[in-house]
Every structure is written in C-alpha cells, then in structure tokens.
PDB file of N, CA and C in Angstrom:
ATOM      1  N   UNK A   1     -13.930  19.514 -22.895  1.00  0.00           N
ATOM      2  CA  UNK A   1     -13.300  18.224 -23.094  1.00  0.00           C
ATOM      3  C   UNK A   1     -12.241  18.019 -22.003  1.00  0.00           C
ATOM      4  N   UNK A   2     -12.277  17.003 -21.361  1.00  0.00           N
ATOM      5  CA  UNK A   2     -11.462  16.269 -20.477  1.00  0.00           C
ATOM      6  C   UNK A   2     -10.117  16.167 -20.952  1.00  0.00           C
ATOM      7  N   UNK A   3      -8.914  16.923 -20.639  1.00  0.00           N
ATOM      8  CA  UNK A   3      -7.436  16.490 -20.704  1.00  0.00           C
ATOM      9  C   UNK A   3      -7.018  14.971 -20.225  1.00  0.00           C
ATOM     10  N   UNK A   4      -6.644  13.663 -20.712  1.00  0.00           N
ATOM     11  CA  UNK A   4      -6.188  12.782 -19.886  1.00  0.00           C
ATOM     12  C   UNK A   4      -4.783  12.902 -20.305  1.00  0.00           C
ATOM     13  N   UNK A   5      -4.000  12.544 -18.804  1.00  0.00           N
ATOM     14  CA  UNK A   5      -2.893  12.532 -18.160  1.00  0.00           C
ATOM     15  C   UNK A   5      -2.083  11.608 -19.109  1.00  0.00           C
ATOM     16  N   UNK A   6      -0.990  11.630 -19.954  1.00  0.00           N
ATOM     17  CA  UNK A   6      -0.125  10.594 -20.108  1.00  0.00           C
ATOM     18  C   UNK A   6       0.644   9.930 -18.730  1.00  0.00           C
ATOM     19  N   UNK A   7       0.875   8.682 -18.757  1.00  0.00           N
ATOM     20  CA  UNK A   7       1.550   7.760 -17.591  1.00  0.00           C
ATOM     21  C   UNK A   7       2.453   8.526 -16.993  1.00  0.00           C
ATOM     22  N   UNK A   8       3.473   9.072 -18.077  1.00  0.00           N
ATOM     23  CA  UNK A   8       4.502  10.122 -17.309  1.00  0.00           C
ATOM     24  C   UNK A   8       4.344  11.024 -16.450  1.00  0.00           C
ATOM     25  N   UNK A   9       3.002  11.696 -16.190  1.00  0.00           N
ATOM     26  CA  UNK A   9       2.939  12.738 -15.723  1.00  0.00           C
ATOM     27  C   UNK A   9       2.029  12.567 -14.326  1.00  0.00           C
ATOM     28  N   UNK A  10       1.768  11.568 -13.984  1.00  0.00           N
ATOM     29  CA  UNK A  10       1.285  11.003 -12.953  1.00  0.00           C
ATOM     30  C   UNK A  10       2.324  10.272 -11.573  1.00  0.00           C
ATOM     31  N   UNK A  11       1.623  10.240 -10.320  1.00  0.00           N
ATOM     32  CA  UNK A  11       2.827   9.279 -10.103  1.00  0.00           C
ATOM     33  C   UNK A  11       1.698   8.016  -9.800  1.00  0.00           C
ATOM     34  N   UNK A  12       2.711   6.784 -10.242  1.00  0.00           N
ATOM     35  CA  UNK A  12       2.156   5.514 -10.283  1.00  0.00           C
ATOM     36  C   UNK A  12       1.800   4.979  -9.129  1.00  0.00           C
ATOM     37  N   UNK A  13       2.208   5.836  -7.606  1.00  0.00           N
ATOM     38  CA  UNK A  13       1.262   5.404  -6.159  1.00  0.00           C
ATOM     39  C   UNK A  13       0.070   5.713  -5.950  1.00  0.00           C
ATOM     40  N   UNK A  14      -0.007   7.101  -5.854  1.00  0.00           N
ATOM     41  CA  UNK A  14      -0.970   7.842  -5.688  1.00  0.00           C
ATOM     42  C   UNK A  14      -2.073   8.761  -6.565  1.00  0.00           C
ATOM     43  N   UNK A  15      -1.562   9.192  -7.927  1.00  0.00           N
ATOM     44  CA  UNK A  15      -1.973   8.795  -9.054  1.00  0.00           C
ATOM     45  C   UNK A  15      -2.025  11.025  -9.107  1.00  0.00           C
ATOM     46  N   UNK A  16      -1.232  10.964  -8.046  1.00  0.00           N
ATOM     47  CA  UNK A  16      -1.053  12.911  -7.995  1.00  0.00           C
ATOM     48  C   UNK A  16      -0.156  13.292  -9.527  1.00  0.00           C
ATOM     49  N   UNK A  17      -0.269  14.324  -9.557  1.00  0.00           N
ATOM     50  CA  UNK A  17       0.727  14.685 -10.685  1.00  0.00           C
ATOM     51  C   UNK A  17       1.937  14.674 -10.633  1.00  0.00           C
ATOM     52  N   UNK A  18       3.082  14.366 -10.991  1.00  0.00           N
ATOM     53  CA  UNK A  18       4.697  14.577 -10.711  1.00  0.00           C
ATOM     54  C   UNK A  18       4.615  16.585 -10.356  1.00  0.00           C
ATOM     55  N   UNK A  19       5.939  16.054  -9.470  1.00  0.00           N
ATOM     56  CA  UNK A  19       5.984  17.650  -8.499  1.00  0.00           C
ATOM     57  C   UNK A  19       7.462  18.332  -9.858  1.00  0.00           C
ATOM     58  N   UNK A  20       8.107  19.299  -8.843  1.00  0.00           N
ATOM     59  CA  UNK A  20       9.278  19.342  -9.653  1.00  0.00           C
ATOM     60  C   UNK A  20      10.528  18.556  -9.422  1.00  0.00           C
ATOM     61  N   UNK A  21      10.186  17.404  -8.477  1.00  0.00           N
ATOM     62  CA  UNK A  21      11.073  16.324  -8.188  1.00  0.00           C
ATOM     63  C   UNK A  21      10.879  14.926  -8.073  1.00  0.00           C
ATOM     64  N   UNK A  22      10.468  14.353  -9.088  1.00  0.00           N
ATOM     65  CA  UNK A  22       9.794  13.306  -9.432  1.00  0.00           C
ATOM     66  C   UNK A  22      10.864  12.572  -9.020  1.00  0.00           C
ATOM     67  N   UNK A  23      10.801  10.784  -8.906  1.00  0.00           N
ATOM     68  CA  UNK A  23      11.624   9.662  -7.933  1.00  0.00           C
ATOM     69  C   UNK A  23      11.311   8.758  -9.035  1.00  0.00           C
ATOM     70  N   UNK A  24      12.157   8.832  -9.280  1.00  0.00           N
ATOM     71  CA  UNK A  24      12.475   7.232 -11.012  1.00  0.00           C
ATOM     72  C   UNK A  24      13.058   5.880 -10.125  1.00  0.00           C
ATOM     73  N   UNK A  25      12.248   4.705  -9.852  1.00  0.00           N
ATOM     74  CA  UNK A  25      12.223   3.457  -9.978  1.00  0.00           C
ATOM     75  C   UNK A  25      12.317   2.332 -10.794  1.00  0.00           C
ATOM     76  N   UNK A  26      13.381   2.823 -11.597  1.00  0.00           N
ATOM     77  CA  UNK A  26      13.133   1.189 -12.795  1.00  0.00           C
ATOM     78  C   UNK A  26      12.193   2.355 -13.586  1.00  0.00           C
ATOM     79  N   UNK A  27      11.049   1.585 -13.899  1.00  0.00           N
ATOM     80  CA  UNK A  27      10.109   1.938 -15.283  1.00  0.00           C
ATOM     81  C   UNK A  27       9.522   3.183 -14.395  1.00  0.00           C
ATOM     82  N   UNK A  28       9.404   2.792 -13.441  1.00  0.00           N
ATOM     83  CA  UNK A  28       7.767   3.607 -12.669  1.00  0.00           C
ATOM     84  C   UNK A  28       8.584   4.924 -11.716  1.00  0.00           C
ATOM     85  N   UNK A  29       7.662   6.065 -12.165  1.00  0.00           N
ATOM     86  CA  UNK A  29       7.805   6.866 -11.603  1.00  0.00           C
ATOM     87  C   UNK A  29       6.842   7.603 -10.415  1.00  0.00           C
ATOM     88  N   UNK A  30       7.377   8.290  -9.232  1.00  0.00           N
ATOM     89  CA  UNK A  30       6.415   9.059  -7.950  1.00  0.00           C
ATOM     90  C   UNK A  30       6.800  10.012  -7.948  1.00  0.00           C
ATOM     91  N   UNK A  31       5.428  10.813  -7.632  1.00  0.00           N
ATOM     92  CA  UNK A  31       5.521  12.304  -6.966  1.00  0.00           C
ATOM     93  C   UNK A  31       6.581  12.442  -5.800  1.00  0.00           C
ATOM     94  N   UNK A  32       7.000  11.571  -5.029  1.00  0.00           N
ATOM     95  CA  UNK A  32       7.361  11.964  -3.939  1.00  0.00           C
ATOM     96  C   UNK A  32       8.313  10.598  -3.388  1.00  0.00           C
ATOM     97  N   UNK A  33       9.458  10.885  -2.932  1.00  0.00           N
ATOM     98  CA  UNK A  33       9.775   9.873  -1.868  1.00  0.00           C
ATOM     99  C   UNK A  33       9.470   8.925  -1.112  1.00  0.00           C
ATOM    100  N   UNK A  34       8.101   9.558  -0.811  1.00  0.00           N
ATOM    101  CA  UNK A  34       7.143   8.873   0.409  1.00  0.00           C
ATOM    102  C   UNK A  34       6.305   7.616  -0.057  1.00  0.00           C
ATOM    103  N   UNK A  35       5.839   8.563  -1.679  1.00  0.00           N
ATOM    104  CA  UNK A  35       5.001   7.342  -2.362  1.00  0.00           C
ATOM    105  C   UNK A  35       5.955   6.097  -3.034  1.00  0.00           C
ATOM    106  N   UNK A  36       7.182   6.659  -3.289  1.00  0.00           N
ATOM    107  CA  UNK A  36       8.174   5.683  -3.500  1.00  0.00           C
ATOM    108  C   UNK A  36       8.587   4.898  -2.833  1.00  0.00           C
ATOM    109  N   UNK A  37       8.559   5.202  -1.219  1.00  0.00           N
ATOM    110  CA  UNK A  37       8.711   4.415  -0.380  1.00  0.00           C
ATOM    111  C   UNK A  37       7.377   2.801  -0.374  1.00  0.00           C
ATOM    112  N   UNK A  38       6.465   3.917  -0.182  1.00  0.00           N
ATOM    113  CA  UNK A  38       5.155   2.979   0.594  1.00  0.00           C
ATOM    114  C   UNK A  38       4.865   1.965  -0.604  1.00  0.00           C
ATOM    115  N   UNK A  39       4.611   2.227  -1.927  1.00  0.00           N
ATOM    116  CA  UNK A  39       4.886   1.386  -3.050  1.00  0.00           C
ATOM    117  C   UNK A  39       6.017   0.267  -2.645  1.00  0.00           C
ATOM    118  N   UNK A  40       6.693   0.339  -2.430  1.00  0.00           N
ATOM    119  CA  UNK A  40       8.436  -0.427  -2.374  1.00  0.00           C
ATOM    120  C   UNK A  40       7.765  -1.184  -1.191  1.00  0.00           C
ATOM    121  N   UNK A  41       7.119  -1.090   0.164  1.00  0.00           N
ATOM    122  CA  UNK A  41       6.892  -1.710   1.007  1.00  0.00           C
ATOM    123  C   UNK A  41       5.494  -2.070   1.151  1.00  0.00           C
ATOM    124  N   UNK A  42       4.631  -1.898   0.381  1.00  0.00           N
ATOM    125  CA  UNK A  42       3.108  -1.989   0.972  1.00  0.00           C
ATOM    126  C   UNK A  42       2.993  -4.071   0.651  1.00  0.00           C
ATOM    127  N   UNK A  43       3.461  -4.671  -0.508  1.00  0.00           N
ATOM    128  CA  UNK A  43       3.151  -5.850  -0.661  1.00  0.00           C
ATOM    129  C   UNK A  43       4.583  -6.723  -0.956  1.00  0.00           C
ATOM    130  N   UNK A  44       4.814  -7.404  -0.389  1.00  0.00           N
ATOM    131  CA  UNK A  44       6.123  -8.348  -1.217  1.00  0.00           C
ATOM    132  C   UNK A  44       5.687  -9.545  -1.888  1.00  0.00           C
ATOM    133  N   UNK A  45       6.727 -10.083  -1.765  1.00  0.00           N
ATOM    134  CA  UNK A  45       6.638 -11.026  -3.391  1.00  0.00           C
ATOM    135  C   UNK A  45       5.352 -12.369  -3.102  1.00  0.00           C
ATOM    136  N   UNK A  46       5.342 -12.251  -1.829  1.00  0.00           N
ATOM    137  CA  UNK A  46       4.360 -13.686  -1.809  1.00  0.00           C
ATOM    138  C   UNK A  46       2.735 -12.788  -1.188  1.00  0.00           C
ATOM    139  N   UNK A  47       3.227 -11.660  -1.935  1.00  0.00           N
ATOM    140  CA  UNK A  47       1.575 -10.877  -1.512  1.00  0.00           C
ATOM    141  C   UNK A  47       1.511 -10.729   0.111  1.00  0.00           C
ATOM    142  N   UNK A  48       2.039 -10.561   0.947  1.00  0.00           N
ATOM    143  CA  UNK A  48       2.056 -10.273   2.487  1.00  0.00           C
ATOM    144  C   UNK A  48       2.143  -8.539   2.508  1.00  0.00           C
ATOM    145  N   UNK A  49       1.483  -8.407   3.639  1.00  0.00           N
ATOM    146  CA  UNK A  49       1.958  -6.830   3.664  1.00  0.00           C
ATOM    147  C   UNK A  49       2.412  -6.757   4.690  1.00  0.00           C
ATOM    148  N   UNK A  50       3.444  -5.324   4.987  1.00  0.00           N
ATOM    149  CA  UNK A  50       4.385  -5.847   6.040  1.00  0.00           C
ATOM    150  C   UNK A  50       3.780  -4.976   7.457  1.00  0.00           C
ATOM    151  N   UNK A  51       2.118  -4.846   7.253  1.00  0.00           N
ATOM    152  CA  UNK A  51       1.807  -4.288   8.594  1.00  0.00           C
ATOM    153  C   UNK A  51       1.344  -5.344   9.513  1.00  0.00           C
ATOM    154  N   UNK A  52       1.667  -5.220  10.753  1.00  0.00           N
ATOM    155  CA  UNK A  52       1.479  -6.191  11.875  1.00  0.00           C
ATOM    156  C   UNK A  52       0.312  -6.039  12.630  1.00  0.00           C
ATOM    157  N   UNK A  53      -0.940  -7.384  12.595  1.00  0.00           N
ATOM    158  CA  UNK A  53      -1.821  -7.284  13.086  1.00  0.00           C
ATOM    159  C   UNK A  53      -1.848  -8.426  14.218  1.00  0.00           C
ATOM    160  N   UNK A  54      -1.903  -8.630  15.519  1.00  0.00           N
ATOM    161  CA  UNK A  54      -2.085  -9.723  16.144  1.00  0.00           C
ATOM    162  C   UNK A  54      -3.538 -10.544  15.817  1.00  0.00           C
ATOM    163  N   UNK A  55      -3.099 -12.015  15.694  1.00  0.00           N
ATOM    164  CA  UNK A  55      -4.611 -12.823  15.572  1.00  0.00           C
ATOM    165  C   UNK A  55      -4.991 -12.698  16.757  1.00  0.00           C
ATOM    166  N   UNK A  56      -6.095 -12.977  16.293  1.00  0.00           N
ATOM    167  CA  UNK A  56      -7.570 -12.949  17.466  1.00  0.00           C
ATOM    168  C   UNK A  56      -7.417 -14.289  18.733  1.00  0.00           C
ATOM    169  N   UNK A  57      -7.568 -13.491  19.587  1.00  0.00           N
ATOM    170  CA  UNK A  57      -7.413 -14.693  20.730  1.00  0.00           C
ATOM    171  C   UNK A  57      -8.840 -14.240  21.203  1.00  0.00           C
ATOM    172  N   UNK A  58      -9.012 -16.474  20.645  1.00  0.00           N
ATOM    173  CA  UNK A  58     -10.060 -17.215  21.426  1.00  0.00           C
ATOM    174  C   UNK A  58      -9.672 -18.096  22.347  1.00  0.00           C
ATOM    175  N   UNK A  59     -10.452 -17.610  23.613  1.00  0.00           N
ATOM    176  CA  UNK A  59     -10.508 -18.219  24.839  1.00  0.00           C
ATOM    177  C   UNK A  59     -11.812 -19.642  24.869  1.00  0.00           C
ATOM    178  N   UNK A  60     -11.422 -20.685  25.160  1.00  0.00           N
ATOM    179  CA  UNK A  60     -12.109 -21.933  25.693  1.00  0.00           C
ATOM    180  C   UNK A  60     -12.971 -21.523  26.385  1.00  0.00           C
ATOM    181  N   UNK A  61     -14.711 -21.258  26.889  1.00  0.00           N
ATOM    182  CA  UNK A  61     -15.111 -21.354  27.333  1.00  0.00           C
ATOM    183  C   UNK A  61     -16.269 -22.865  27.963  1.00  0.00           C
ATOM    184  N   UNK A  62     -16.174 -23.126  29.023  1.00  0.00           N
ATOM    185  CA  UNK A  62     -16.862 -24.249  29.581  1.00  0.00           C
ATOM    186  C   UNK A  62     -18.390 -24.202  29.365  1.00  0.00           C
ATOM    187  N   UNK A  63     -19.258 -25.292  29.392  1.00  0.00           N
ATOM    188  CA  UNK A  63     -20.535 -25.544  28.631  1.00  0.00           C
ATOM    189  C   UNK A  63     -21.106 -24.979  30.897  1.00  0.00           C
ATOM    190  N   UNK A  64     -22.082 -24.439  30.383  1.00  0.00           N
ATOM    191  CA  UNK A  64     -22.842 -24.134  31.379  1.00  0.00           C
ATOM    192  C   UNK A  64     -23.148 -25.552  32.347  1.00  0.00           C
ATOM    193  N   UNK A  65     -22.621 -25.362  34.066  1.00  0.00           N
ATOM    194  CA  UNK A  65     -23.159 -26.969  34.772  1.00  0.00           C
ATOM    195  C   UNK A  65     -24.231 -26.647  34.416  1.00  0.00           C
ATOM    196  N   UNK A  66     -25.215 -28.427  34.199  1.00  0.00           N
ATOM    197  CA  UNK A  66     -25.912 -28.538  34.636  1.00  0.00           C
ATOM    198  C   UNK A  66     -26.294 -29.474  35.690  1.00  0.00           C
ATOM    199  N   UNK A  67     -26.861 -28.726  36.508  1.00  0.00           N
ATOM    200  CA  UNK A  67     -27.320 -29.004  37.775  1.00  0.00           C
ATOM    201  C   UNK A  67     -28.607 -28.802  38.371  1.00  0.00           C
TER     202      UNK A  67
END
C-alpha cells in the first residue's frame, strides 16, 4: 500500500519532501530557499513571468521584379 504525503510534508514548489529546514511563507511551505524563491518570482499578479524573451523580428521582404 502506497503511503500518501500529508500537505505538510511536501514542499508546495517542487513537491520534494521538507528537508530539516523547511521555509514558511504565509500558509505554504518549501524544501528550500531556492524553491521559495522561484515560487515568489515565477508568475505575478497579472500572470506575466518575469523571464525575458525578445519578440521575433520580421523583416519586410519585396515581391520578386517582374521583368
């Protein structure tokens, strides 16, 4: 039979087990600093994420002369 994890004993980023230094946020708890971090920054409030991708540059190309 399968043990399942109570919420506590998980961390709520990465879904690893709490270490012996778990990171309390409000309700939600992480294994780690790191996952506490990347949680805290991966989406903000209007759903954006804060990694930077440049848009795609399209160049105008001219219709073939005909001649």
């Amino acid at each position: 039979m399968t043990e399942k994890k109570i919420p506590e004993e998980v961390c709520a980023y990465c879904g690893e087990e709490l270490g012996e230094n778990p990171i309390q946020r409000g309700t939600v708890v992480y294994c780690s600093q790191g996952c506490a971090f990347e949680a805290g920054r991966s989406v903000d409030c209007g759903g954006r994420t804060d990694t930077v991708s440049a848009p795609p540059i399209v160049e105008r190309v001219s219709p073939p002369s005909q001649e």
